[in-house]
Protein backbone atom coordinates (compact mmCIF):
# COMPACT_ATOMS: atom_id res chain seq x y z
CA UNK A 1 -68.58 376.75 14.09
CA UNK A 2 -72.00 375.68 14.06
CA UNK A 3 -74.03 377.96 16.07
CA UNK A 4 -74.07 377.10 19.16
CA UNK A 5 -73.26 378.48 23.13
CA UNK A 6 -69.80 377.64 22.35
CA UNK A 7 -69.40 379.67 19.20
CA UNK A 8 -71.54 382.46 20.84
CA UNK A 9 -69.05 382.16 24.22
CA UNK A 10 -66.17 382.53 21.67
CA UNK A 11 -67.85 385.47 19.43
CA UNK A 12 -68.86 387.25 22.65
CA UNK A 13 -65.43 387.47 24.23
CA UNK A 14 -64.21 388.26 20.57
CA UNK A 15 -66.52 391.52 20.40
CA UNK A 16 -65.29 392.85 23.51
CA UNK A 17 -61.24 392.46 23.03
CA UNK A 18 -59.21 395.39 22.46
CA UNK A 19 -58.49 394.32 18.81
CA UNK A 20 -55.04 396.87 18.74
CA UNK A 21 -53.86 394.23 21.29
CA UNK A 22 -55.35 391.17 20.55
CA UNK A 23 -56.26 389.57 17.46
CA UNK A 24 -58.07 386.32 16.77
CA UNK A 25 -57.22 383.82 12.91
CA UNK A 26 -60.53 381.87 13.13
CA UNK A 27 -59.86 378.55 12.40
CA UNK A 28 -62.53 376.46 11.26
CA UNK A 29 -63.62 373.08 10.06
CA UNK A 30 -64.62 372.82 6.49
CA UNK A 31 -68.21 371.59 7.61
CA UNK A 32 -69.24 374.16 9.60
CA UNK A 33 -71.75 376.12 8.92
CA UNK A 34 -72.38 379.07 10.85
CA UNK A 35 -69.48 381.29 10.57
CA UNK A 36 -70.28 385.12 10.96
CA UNK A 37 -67.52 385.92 8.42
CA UNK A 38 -68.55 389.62 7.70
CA UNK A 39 -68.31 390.39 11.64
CA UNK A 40 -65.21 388.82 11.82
CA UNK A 41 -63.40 390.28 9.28
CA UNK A 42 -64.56 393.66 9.94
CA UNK A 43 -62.94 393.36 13.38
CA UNK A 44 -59.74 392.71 11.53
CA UNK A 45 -59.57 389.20 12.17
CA UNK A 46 -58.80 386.07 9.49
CA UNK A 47 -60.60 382.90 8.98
CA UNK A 48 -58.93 379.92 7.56
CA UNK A 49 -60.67 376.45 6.57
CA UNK A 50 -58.90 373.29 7.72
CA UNK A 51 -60.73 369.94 6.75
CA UNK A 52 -62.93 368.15 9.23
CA UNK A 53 -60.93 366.06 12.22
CA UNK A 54 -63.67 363.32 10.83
CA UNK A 55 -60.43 363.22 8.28
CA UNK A 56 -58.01 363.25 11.03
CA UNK A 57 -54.48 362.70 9.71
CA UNK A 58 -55.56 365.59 6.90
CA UNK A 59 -56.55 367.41 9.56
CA UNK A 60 -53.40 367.62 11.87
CA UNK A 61 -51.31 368.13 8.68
CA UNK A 62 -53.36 370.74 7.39
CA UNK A 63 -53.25 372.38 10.81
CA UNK A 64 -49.76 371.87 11.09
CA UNK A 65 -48.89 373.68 7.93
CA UNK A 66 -51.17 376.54 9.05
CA UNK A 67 -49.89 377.77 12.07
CA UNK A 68 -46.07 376.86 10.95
CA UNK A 69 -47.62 379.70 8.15
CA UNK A 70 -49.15 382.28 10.29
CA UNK A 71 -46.88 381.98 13.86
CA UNK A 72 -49.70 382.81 16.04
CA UNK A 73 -48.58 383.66 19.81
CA UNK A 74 -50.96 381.30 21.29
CA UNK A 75 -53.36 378.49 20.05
CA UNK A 76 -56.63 378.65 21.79
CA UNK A 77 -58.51 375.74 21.11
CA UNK A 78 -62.22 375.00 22.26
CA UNK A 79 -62.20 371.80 21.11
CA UNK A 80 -63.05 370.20 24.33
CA UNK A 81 -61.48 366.49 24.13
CA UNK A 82 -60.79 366.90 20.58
CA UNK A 83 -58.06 369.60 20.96
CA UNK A 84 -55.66 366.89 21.38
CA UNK A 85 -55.11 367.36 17.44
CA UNK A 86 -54.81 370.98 16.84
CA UNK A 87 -52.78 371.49 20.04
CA UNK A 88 -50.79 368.89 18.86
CA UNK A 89 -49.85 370.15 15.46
CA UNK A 90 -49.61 373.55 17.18
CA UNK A 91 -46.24 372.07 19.29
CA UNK A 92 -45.31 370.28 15.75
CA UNK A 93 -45.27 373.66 14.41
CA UNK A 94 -43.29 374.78 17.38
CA UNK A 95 -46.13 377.50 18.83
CA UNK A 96 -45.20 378.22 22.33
CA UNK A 97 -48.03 378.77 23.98
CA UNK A 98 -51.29 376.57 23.81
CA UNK A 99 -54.25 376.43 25.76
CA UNK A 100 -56.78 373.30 25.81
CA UNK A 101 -60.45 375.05 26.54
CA UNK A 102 -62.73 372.41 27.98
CA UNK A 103 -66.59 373.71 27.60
CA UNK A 104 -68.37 370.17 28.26
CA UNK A 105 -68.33 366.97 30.11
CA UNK A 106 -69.93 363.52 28.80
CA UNK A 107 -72.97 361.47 28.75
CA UNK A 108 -72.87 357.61 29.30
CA UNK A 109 -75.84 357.37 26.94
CA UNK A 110 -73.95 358.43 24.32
CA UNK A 111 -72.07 355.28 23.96
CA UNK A 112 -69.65 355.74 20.99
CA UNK A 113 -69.05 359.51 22.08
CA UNK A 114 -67.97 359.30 25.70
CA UNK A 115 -65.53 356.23 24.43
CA UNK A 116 -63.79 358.66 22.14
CA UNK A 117 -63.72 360.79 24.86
CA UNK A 118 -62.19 358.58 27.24
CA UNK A 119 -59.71 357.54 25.30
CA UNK A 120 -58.93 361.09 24.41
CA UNK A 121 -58.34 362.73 28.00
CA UNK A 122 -55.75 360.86 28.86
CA UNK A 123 -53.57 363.07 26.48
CA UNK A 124 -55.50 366.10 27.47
CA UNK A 125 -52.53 367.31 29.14
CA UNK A 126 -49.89 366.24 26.97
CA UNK A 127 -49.93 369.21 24.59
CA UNK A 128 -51.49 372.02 25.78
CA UNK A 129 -49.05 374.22 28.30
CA UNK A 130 -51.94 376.06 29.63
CA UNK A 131 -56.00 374.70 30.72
CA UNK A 132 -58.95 376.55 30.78
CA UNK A 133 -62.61 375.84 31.67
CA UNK A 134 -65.54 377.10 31.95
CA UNK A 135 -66.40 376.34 35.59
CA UNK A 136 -65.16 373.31 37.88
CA UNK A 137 -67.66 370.25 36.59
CA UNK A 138 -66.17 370.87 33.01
CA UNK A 139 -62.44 370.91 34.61
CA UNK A 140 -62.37 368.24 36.28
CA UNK A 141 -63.89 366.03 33.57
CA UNK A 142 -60.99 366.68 31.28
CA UNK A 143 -58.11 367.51 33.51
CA UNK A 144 -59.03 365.67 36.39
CA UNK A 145 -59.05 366.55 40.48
CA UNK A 146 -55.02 366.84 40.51
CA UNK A 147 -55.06 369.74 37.85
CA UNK A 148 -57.83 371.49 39.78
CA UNK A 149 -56.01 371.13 43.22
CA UNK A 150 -52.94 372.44 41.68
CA UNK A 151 -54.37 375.49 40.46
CA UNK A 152 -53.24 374.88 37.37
CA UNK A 153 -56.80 375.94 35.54
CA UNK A 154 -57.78 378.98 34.65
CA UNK A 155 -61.63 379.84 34.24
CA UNK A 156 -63.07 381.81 31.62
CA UNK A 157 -67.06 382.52 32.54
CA UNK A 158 -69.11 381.98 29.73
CA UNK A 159 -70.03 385.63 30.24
CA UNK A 160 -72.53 387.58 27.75
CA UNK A 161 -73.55 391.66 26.91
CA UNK A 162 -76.15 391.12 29.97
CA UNK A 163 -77.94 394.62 28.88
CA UNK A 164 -78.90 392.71 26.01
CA UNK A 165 -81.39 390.18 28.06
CA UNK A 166 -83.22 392.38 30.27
CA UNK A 167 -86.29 391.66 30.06
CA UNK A 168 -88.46 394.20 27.09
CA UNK A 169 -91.85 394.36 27.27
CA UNK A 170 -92.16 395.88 23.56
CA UNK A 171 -90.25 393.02 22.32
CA UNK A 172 -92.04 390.87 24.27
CA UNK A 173 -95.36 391.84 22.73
CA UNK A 174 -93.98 391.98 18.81
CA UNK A 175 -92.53 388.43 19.29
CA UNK A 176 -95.89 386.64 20.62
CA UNK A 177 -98.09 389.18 17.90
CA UNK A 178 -96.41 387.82 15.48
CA UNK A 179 -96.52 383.98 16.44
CA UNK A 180 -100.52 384.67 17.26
CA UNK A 181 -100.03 383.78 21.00
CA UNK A 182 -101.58 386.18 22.92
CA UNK A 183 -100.44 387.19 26.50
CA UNK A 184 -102.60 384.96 28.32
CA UNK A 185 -101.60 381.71 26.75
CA UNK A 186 -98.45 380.15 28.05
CA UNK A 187 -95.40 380.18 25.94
CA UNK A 188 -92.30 377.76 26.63
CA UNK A 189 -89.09 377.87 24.76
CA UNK A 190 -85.66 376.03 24.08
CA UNK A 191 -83.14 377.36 22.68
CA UNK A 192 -80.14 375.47 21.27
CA UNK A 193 -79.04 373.00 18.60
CA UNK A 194 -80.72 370.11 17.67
CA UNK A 195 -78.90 366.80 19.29
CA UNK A 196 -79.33 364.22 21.56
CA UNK A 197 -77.41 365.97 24.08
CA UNK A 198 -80.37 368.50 24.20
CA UNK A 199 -82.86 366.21 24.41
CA UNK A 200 -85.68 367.99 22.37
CA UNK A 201 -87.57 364.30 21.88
CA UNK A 202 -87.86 364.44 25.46
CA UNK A 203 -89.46 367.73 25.26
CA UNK A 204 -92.19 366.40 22.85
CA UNK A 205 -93.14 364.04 25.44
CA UNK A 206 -93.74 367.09 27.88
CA UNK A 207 -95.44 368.83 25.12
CA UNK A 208 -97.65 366.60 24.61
CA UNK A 209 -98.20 366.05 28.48
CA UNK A 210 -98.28 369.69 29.31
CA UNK A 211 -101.85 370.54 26.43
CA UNK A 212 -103.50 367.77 28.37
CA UNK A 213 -103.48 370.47 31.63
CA UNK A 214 -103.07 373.78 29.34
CA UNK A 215 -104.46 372.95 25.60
CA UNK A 216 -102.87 376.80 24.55
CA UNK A 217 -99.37 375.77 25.69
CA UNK A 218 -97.08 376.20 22.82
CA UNK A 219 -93.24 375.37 22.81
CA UNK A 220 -91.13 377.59 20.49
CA UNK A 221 -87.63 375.49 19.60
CA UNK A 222 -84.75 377.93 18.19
CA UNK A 223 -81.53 376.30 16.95
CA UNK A 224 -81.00 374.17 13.92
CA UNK A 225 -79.20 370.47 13.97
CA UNK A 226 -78.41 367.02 13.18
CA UNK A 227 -81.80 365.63 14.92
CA UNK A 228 -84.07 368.67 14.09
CA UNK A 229 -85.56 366.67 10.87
CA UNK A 230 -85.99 363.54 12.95
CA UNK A 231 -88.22 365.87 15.87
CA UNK A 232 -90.43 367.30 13.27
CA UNK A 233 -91.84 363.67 12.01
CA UNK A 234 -92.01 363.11 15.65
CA UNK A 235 -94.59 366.14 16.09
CA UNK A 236 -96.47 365.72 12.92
CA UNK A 237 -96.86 361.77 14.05
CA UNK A 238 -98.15 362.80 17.82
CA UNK A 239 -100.30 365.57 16.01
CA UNK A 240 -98.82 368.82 17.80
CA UNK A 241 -97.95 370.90 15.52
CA UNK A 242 -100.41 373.48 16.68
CA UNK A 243 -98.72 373.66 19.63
CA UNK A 244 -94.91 373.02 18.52
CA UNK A 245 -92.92 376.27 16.97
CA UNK A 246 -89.68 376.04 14.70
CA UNK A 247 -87.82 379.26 14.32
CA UNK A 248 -84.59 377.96 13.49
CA UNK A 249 -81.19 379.25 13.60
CA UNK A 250 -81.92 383.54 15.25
CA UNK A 251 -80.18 386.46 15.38
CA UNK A 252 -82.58 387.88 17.97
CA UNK A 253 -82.29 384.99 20.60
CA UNK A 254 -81.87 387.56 23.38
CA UNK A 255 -85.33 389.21 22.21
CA UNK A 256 -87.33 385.74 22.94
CA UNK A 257 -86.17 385.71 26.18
CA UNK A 258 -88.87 388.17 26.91
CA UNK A 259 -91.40 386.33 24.87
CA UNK A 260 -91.17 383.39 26.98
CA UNK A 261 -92.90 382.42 30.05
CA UNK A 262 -90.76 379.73 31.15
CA UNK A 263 -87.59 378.26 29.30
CA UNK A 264 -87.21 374.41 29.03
CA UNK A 265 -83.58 372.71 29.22
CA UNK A 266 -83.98 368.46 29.38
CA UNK A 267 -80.08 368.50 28.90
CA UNK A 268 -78.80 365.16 28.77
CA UNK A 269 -75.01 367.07 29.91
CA UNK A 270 -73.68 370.22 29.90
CA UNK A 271 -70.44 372.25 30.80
CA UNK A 272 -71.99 375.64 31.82
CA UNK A 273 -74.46 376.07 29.48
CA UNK A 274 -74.77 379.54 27.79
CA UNK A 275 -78.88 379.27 27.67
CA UNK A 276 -79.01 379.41 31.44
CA UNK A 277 -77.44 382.51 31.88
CA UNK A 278 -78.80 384.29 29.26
CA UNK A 279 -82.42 383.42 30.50
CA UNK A 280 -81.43 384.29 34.06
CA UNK A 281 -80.37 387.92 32.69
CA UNK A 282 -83.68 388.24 31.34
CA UNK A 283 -85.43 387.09 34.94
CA UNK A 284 -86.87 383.74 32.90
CA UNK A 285 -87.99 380.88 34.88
CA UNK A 286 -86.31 377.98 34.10
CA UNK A 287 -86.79 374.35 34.27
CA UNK A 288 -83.58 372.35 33.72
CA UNK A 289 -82.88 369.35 33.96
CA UNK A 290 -80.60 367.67 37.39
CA UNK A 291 -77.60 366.74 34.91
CA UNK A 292 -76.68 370.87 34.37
CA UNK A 293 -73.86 371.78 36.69
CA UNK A 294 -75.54 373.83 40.09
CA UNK A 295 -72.39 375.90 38.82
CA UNK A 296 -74.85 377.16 36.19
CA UNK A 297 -77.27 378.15 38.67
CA UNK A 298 -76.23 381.93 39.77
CA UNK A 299 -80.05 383.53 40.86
CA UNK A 300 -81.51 380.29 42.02
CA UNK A 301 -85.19 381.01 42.87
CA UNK A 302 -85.55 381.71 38.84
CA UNK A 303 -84.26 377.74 38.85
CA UNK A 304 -86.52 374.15 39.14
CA UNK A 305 -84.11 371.35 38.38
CA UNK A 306 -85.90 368.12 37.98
CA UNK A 307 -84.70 364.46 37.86
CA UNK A 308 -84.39 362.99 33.95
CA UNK A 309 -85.69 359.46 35.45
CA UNK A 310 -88.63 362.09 36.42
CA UNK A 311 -92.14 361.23 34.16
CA UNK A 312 -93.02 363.84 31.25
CA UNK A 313 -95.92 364.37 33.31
CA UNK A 314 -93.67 365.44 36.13
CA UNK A 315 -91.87 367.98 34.36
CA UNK A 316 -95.10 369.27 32.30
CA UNK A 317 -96.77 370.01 35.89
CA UNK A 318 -93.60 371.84 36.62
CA UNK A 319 -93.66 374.12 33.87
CA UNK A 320 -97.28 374.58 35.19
CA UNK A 321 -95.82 375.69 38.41
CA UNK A 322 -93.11 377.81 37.16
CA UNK A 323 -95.80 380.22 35.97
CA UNK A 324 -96.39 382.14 38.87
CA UNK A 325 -93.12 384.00 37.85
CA UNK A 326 -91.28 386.38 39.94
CA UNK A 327 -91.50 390.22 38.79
CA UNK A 328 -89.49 390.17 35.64
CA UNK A 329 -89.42 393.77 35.19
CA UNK A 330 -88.08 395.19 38.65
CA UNK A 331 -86.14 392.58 40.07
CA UNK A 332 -82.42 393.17 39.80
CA UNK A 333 -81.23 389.81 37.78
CA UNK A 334 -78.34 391.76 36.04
CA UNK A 335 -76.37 392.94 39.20
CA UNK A 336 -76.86 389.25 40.68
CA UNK A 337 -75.07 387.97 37.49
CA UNK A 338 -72.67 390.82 37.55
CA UNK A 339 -71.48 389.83 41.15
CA UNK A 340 -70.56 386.28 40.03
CA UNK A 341 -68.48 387.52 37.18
CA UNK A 342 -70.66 386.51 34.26
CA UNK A 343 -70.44 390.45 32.50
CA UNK A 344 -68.69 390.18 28.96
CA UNK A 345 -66.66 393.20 29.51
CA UNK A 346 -65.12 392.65 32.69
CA UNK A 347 -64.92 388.80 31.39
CA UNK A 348 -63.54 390.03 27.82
CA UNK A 349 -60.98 391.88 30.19
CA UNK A 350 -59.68 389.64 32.30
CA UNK A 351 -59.32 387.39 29.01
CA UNK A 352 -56.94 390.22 27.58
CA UNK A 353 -55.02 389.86 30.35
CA UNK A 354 -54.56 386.10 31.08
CA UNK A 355 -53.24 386.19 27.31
CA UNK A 356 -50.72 389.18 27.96
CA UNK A 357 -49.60 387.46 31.35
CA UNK A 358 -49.00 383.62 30.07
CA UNK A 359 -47.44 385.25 26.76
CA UNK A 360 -44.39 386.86 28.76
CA UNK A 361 -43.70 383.07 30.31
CA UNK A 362 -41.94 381.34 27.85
CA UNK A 363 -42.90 377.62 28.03
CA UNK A 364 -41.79 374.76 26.46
């Protein structure tokens, strides 16, 4: 667990179960380092640490051991490609029921990545007996077009406390008082962990476009990560870090939603990313980039998707233009992404009942 929209899809659904029926073990990788242990085990669930996959056949022995140990009912994993190896020992361990979660898809920039991946989805479907996604762009890339026309996939919204986001003018004030922006001055964020799938060095390019039309523009970045070191040398050598926030890893995410004027998401790939609908709950403008699913897209005049081959000057004058903002206050956001099924209790719900349904089907 590391943070992220995945962990926070997982701990979201997790809140909302009926814990008398169902119970989540946490298994995680020894390297991860955002685990909200306290809230888990309060809610009567277990953790257990299994080494890193990076140590694979340690890994799948490990995880064999484990669940021949603890006899879950199902294996969930949300491992994307990579649950090949715990689904596998799952069926070693003779676990009858074991779902492969796909949350992503792949980037061709990423060279060394998307060739693991491709050599992993072959055998995508070899161990799992049930697939789940989080919407159709993220199916298909792992289970391919025959899965989806078979019906064979069930989809699990990334689905959040939507209360939570709407938009709060009181926190809204506190959060820019205490960065020193006032409410005139026009505040960008992006929110999520530091990688080259999130692009944040491309966002230092608008940055630095976007002062040469609005000198107060300031971009807050929340999330921590692998490239976040690398990003800060970048703005200390272009000289904007006046203009260039980090607030790290936050408990209050849903809080700076308000604080915003605009959110920024450059994402090189996505599944259905988390960010999106959060922001949309709060009634945030946001400018995304074209390679984030339409799927992710529920209340689309709060949405300007522009083209990655598109200049930093391009997307700094649309971040300009995203401004004028709808009426954040009285427009009914929430009920739009109620309709599309993207509430965590209904969500949390149906989630509860997909697990009682394929759990009286035995399977091989």
């Amino acid at each position: 667990m590391m943070g992220g929209g995945l962990e926070a899809t997982i701990m979201n659904h997790y809140r909302f179960l009926n814990h008398d029926e169902v119970q989540f073990d946490f298994i995680v990788q020894e390297d991860s380092d955002h685990v909200p242990s306290k809230e888990i085990l309060d809610a009567g669930g277990r953790i257990y640490t299994v080494p890193s996959y990076k140590n694979l056949p340690n890994y799948i022995k490990t995880c064999k051991h484990l669940f021949t140990e603890i006899r879950p009912d199902i294996v969930h994993s949300n491992m994307n490609a990579l649950s090949v190896f715990p689904l596998r020992a799952a069926k070693e361990a003779g676990i009858p029921i074991r779902i492969a979660h796909s949350h992503s898809t792949d980037n061709p920039n990423e060279l060394i990545k998307t060739t693991a991946k491709a050599l992993l989805r072959p055998f995508s479907k070899m161990y799992p007996t049930h697939l789940a996604a989080c919407g159709t762009l993220s199916a298909e890339w792992l289970f391919g077009k025959a899965a989806m026309r078979s019906g064979d996939i069930h989809y699990i919204h990334n689905a959040i406390d939507l209360q939570r986001f709407v938009f709060n003018q009181d926190k809204r004030h506190a959060l820019r008082s205490a960065l020193g922006i006032s409410e005139n001055q026009f505040l960008i964020g992006q929110i999520g962990r530091f990688s080259t799938q999130k692009n944040q060095s491309f966002s230092i390019d608008i940055m630095q476009r976007l002062i040469q039309i609005d000198p107060n523009a300031t971009l807050v970045f929340l999330g921590i990560g692998d490239t976040m070191e690398d990003i800060k040398k970048k703005v200390v050598k272009l000289g904007l870090q006046s203009h260039i926030r980090f607030m790290g890893l936050r408990n209050d995410a849903n809080a700076w939603y308000s604080a915003f004027d605009a959110l920024l998401f450059p994402s090189l790939y996505e599944g259905l990313p988390l960010t999106v609908i959060e922001a949309q709950a709060a009634g945030l403008p946001i400018v995304s980039s074209d390679h984030v699913t339409e799927e992710a897209f529920i209340n689309k005049q709060l949405i300007t998707s522009v083209s990655l081959q598109s200049s930093p000057a391009v997307w700094a004058q649309t971040l300009v233009d995203t401004r004028t903002t709808s009426n954040r206050t009285t427009a009914d956001h929430i009920a739009v992404l109620q309709d599309a099924g993207y509430e965590i209790r209904d969500s949390a719900h149906d989630l509860q009942q997909w697990y009682r349904q394929i759990s009286s089907r035995p399977k091989a």
